[in-house]
Protein backbone atom coordinates (compact mmCIF):
# COMPACT_ATOMS: atom_id res chain seq x y z
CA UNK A 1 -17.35 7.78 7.88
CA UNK A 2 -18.74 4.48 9.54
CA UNK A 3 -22.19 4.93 7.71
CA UNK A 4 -22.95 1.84 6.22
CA UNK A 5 -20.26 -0.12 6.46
CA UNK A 6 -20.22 -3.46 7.95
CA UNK A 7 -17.05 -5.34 9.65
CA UNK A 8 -16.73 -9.30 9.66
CA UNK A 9 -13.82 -11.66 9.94
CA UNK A 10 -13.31 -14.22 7.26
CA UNK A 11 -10.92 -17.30 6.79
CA UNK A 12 -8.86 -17.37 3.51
CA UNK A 13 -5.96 -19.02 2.79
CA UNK A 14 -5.46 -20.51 5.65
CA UNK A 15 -5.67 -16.90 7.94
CA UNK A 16 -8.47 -15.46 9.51
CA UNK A 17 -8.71 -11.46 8.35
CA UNK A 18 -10.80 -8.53 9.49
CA UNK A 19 -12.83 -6.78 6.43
CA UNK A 20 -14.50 -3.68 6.39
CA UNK A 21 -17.23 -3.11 3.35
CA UNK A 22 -19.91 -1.18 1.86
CA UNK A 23 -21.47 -0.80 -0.90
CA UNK A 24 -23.17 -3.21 -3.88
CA UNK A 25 -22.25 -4.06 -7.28
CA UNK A 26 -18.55 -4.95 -8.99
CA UNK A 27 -15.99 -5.50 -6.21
CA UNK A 28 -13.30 -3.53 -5.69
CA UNK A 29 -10.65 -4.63 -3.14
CA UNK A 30 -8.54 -1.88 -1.30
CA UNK A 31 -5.21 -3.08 0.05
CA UNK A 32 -3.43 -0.91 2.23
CA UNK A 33 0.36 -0.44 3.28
CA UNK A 34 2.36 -0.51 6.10
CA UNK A 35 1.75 0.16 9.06
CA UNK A 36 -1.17 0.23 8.50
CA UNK A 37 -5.03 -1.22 8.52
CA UNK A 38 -8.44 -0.89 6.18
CA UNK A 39 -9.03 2.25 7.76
CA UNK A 40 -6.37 3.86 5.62
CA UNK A 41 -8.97 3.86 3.12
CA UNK A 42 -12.14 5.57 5.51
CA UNK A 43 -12.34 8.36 2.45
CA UNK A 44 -12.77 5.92 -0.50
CA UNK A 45 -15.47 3.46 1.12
CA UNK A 46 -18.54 6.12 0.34
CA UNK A 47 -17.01 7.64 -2.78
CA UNK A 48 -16.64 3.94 -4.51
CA UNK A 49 -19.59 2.69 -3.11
CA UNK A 50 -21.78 5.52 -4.06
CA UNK A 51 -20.35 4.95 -7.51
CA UNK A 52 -21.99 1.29 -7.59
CA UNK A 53 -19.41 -0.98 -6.35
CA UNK A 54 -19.12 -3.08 -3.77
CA UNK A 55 -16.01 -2.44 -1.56
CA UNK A 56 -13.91 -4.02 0.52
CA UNK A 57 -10.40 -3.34 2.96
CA UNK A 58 -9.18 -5.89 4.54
CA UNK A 59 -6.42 -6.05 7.36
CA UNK A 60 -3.75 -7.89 5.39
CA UNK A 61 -1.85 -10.62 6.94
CA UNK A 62 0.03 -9.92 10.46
CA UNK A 63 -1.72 -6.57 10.43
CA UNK A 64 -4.19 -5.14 13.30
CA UNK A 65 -7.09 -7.17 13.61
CA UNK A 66 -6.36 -9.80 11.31
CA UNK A 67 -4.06 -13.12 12.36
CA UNK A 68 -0.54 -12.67 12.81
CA UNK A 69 0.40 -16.03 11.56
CA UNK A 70 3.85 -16.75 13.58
CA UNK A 71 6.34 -17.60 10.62
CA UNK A 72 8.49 -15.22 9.01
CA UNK A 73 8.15 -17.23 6.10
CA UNK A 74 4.31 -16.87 5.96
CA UNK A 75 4.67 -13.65 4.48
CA UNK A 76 5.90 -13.89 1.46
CA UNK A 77 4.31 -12.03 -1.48
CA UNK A 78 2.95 -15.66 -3.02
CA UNK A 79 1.26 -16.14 0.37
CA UNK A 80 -0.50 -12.41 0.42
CA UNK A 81 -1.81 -12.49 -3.59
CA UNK A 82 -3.22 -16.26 -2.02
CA UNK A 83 -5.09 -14.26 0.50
CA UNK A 84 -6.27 -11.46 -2.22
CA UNK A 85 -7.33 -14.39 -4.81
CA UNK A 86 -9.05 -16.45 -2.06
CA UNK A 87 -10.85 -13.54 -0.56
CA UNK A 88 -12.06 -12.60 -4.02
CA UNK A 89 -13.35 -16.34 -4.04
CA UNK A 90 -14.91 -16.26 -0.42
CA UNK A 91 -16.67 -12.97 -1.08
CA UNK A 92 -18.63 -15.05 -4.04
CA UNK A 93 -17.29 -12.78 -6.64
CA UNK A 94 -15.40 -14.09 -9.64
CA UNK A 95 -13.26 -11.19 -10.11
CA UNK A 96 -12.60 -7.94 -8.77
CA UNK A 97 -10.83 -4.62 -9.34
CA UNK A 98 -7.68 -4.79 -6.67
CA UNK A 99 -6.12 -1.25 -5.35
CA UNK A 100 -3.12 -1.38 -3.26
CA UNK A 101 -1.02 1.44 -2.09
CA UNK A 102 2.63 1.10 -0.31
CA UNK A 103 3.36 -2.68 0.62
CA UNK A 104 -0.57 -3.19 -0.94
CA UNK A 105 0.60 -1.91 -4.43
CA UNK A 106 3.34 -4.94 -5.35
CA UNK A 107 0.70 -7.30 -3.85
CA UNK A 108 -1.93 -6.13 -6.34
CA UNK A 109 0.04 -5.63 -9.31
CA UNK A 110 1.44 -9.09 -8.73
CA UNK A 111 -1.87 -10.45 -8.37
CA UNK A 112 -2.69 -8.77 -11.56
CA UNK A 113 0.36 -10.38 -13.28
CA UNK A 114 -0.44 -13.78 -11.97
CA UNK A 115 -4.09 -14.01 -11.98
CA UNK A 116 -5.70 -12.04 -14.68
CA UNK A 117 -8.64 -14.25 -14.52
CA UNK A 118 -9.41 -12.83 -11.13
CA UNK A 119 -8.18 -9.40 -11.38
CA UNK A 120 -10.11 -7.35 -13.74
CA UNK A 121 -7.96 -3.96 -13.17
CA UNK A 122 -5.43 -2.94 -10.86
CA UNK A 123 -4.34 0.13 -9.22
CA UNK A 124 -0.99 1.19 -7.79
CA UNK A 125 -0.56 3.67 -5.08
CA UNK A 126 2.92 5.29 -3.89
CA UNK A 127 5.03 2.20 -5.70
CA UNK A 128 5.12 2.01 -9.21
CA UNK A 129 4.97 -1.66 -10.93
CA UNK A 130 8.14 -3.40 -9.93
CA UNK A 131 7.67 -7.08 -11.27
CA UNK A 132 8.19 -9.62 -10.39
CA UNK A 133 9.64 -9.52 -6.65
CA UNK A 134 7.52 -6.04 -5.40
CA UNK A 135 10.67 -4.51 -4.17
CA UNK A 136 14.71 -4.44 -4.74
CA UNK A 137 16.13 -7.08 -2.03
CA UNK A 138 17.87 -5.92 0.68
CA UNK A 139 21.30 -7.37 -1.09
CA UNK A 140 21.30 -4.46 -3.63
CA UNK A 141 19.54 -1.57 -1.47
CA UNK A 142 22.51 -2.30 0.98
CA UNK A 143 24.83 -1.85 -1.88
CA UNK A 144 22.50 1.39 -3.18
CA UNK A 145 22.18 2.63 0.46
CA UNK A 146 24.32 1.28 3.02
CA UNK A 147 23.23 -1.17 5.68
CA UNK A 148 20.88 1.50 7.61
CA UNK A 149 18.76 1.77 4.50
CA UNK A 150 14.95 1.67 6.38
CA UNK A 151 14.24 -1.57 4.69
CA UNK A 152 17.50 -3.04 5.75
CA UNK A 153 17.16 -1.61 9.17
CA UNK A 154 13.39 -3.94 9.22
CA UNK A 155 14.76 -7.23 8.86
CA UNK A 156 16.62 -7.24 12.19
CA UNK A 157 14.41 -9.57 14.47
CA UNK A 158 12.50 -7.83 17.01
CA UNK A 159 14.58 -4.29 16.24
CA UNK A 160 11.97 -2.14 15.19
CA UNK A 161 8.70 -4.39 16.81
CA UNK A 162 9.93 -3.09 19.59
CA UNK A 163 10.35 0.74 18.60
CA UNK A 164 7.17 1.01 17.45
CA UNK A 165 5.54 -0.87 19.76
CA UNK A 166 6.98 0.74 23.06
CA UNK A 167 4.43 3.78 22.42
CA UNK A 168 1.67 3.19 19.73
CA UNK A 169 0.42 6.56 19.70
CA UNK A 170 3.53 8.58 19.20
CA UNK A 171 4.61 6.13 17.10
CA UNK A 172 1.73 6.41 14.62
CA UNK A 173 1.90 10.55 14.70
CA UNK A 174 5.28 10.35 13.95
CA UNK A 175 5.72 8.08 10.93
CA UNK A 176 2.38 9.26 9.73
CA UNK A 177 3.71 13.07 9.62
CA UNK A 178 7.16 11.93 8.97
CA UNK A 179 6.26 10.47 5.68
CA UNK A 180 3.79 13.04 4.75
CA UNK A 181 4.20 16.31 2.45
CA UNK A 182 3.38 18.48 5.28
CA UNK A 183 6.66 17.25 6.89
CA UNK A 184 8.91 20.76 6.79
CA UNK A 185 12.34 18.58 7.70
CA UNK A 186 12.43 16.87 4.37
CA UNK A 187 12.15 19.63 1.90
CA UNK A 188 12.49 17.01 -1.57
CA UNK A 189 12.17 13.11 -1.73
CA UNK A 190 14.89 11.07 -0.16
CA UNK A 191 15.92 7.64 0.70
CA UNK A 192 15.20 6.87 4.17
CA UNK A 193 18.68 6.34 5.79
CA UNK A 194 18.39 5.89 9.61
CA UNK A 195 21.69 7.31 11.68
CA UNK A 196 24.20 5.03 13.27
CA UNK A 197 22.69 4.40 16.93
CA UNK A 198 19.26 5.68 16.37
CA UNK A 199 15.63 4.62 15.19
CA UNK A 200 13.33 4.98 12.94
CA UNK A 201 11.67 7.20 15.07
CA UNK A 202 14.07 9.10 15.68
CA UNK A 203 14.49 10.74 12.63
CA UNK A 204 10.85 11.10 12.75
CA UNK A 205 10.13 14.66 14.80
CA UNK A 206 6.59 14.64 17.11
CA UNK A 207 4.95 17.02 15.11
CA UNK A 208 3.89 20.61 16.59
CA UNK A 209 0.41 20.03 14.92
CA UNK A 210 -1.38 17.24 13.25
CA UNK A 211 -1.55 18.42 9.44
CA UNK A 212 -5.52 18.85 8.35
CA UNK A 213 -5.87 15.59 7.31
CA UNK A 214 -4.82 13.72 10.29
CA UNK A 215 -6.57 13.54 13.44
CA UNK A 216 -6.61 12.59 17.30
CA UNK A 217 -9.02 10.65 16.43
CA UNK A 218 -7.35 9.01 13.30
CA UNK A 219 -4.76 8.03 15.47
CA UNK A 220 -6.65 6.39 18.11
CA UNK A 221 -8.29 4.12 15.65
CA UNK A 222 -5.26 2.93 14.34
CA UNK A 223 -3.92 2.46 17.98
CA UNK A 224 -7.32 0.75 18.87
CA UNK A 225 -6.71 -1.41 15.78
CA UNK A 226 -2.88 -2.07 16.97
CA UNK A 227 -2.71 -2.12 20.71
CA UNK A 228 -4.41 -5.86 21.58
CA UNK A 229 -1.07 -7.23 20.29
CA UNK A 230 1.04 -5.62 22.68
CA UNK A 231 4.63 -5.69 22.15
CA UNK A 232 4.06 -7.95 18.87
CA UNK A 233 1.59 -5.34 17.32
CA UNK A 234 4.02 -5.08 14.13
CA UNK A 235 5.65 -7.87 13.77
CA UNK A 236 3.78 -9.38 11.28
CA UNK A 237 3.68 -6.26 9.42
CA UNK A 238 7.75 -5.96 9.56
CA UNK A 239 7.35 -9.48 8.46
CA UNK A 240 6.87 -8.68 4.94
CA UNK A 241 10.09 -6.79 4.79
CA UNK A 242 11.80 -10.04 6.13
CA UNK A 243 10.43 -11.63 3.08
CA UNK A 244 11.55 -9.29 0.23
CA UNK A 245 14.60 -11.56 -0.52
CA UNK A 246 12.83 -14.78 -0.43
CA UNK A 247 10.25 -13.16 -2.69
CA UNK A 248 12.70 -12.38 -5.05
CA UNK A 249 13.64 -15.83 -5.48
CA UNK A 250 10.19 -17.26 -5.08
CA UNK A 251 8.86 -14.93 -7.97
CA UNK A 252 11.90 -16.18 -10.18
CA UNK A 253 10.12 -18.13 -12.69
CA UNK A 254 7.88 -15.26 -13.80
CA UNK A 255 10.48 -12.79 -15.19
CA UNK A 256 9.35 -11.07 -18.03
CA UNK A 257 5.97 -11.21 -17.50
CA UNK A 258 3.75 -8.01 -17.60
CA UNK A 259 1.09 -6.64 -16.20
CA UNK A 260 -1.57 -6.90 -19.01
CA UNK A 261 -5.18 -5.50 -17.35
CA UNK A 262 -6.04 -1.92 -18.05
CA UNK A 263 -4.14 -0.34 -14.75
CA UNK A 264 -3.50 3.11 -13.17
CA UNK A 265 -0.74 4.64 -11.23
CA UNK A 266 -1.34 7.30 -8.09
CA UNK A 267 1.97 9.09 -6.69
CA UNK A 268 2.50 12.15 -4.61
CA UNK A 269 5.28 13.99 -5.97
CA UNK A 270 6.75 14.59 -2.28
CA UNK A 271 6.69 10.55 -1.74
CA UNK A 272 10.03 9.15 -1.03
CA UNK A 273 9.71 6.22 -2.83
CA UNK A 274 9.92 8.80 -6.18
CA UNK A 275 13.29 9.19 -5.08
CA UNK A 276 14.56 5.65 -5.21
CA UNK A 277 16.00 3.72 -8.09
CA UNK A 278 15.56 0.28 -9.77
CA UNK A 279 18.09 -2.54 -9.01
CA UNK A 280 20.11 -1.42 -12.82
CA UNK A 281 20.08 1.81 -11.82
CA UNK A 282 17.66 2.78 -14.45
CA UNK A 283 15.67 6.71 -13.69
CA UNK A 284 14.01 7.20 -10.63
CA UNK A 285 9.88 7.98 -10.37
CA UNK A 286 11.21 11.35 -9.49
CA UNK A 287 12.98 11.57 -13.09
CA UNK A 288 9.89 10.27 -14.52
CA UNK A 289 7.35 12.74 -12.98
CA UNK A 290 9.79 15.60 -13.86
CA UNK A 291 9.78 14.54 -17.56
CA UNK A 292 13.71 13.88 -17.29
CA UNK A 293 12.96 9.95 -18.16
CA UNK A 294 10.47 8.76 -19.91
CA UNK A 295 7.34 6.16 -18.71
CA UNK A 296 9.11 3.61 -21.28
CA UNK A 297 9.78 1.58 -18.51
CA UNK A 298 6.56 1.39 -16.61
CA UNK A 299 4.67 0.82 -19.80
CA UNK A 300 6.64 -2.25 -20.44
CA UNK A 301 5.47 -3.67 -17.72
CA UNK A 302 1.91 -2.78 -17.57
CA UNK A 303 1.34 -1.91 -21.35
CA UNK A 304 -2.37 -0.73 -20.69
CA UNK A 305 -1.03 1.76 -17.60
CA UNK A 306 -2.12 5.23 -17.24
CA UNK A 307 -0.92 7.60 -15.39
CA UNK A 308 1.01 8.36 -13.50
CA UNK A 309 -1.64 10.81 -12.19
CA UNK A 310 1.07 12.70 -9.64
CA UNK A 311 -0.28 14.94 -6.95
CA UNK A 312 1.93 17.93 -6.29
CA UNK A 313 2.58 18.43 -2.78
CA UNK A 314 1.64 15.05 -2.00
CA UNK A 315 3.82 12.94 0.50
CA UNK A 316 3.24 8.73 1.09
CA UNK A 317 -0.14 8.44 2.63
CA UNK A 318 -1.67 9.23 -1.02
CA UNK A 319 -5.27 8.46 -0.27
CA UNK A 320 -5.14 10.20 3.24
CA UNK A 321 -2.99 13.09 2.43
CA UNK A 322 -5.48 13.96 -0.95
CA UNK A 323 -8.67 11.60 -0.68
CA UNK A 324 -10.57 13.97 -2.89
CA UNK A 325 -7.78 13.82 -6.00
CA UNK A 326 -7.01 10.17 -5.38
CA UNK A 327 -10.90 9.16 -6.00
CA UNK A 328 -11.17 11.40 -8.55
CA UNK A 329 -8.68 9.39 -10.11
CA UNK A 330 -10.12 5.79 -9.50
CA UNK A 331 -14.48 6.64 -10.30
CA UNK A 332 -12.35 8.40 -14.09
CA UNK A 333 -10.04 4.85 -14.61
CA UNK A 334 -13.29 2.52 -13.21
CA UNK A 335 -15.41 4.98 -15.44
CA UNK A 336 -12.92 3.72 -18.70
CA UNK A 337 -12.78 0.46 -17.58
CA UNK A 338 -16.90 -0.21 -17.12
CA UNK A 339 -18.90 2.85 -18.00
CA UNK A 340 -22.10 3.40 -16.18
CA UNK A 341 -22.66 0.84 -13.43
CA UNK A 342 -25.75 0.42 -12.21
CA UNK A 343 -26.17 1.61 -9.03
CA UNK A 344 -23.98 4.75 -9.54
CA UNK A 345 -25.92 7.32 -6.80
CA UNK A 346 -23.22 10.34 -7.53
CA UNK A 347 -24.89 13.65 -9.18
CA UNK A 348 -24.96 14.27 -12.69
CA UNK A 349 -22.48 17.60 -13.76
């Protein structure tokens, strides 16, 4: 996985972040979620870069090797598209193709909505385009959920830092199979509702086995990545839940703007993010991938979407869970969006 790629820290924004890359040609940036680090994407590096582009996945904000700057309030979504736009700028590119899935997905399709000079095409994985906060604030979901809604349950100070911290290793098996399709305890999509009195974790089994696409050694390197922190080794990334609210209000001004670069949408069908609903109680992702709602909605924001492209048996961790399907599904939408790029090394069918 590690052949040819090269790892560097560089300052944008005002924050110094670890990148990994590979590749030459048209840059495409991979964003990744929470909790997680650029080695959520260790299947797409060759695959892209092979294809003739030049990639890079950095550690966002707060997260693993990067700096954890110490403010809540430097987390905000305005704060990580600054990091994407200046890192497209640092990397002496003038613009690049952004892919983001979980918490990487709002900060890529609002980059996208708010700097279409810089971002060519965009690429959502597990969360649809929800413009223009990224996510429902945590004074509806309380409403929609109740107050032990997951996202709810993250903006207690210092709550779930120190769950996940207190044992990096179990803690990444855990949420890693938790969230995944090969998780037997959650038979269909759900909101995440954490019982009175208990974690996260809790409601997160060890697993027996590691499912086939999850490793010992996958683990470690996101504990390797993790671990220098100590007990703060998520706090920045439960950060950016303490921000949904304030991003909300910060992203105000652009209602009613849309997404209007040629974009695609990736979600497993077994995600649990399918399962929740906008803040009008419009039709869940769930509804939509069924063909009980239409893609009205998600076309109105990003009238050039395709997709989705849902993968059937797929839980959260979309590239990791079904690397092979997911970059199938970015070399066909990069393939629309540039044709042949020089460079491209992949055999001829």
């Amino acid at each position: 996985m590690d052949d040819g790629l090269a790892h560097r820290f560089i300052d944008v924004n005002g924050v110094r972040l670890h990148i990994a890359e590979q590749g030459a040609g048209p840059l495409v940036l991979l964003l990744h979620g929470w909790p997680e680090s650029w080695y959520s994407w260790r299947h797409q590096f060759g695959a892209l870069a092979s294809a003739g582009y030049r990639v890079v996945a950095p550690d966002q904000r707060g997260y693993a090797r990067s700096e954890q700057p110490s403010e809540v309030a430097s987390y905000s979504l305005l704060h990580l598209v600054g990091d994407v736009i200046a890192l497209i700028e640092e990397l002496g590119e003038e613009r690049a193709v952004v892919v983001g899935h979980d918490w990487g997905a709002p900060v890529a399709w609002t980059a996208a909505m708010l700097r279409p000079d810089k971002v060519r095409a965009v690429v959502g994985l597990s969360v649809p385009p929800i413009l223009p906060g990224g996510m429902i604030r945590p004074s509806i979901t309380r409403e929609q959920y109740g107050e032990r809604f997951y996202q709810v349950y993250f903006q207690q100070p210092g709550v779930a830092d120190a769950e996940f911290a207190k044992d990096i290793p179990t803690s990444f098996r855990r949420v890693l199979f938790g969230a995944s399709g090969d998780n037997p305890h959650v038979p269909e999509p759900r909101p995440l509702v954490i019982p009175e009195g208990r974690g996260i974790l809790d409601v997160m089994p060890d697993p027996p086995a590691l499912p086939a696409w999850l490793t010992e050694e996958d683990i470690q390197a996101y504990v390797d990545d993790f671990a220098p922190r100590g007990e703060r080794a998520f706090t920045g990334a439960f950060n950016w839940y303490r921000n949904i609210e304030r991003n909300n209000e910060l992203m105000a001004p652009f209602r009613g703007r849309r997404i209007e670069a040629p974009a695609l949408y990736v979600v497993g069908d077994r995600d649990m993010v399918t399962s929740l609903r906008p803040a009008d109680g419009g039709s869940s992702m769930a509804e939509i991938i069924s063909g009980e709602a239409p893609t009205d909605r998600l076309r109105a924001l990003a009238p050039q979407l395709r997709g989705p492209v849902v993968l059937r048996g797929c839980g959260h961790w979309t590239q990791q869970e079904r690397p092979i399907e997911v970059n199938a599904a970015l070399l066909d939408f990069l393939a629309e969006v540039d044709g042949p790029v020089p460079g491209d090394t992949r055999p001829r069918r």
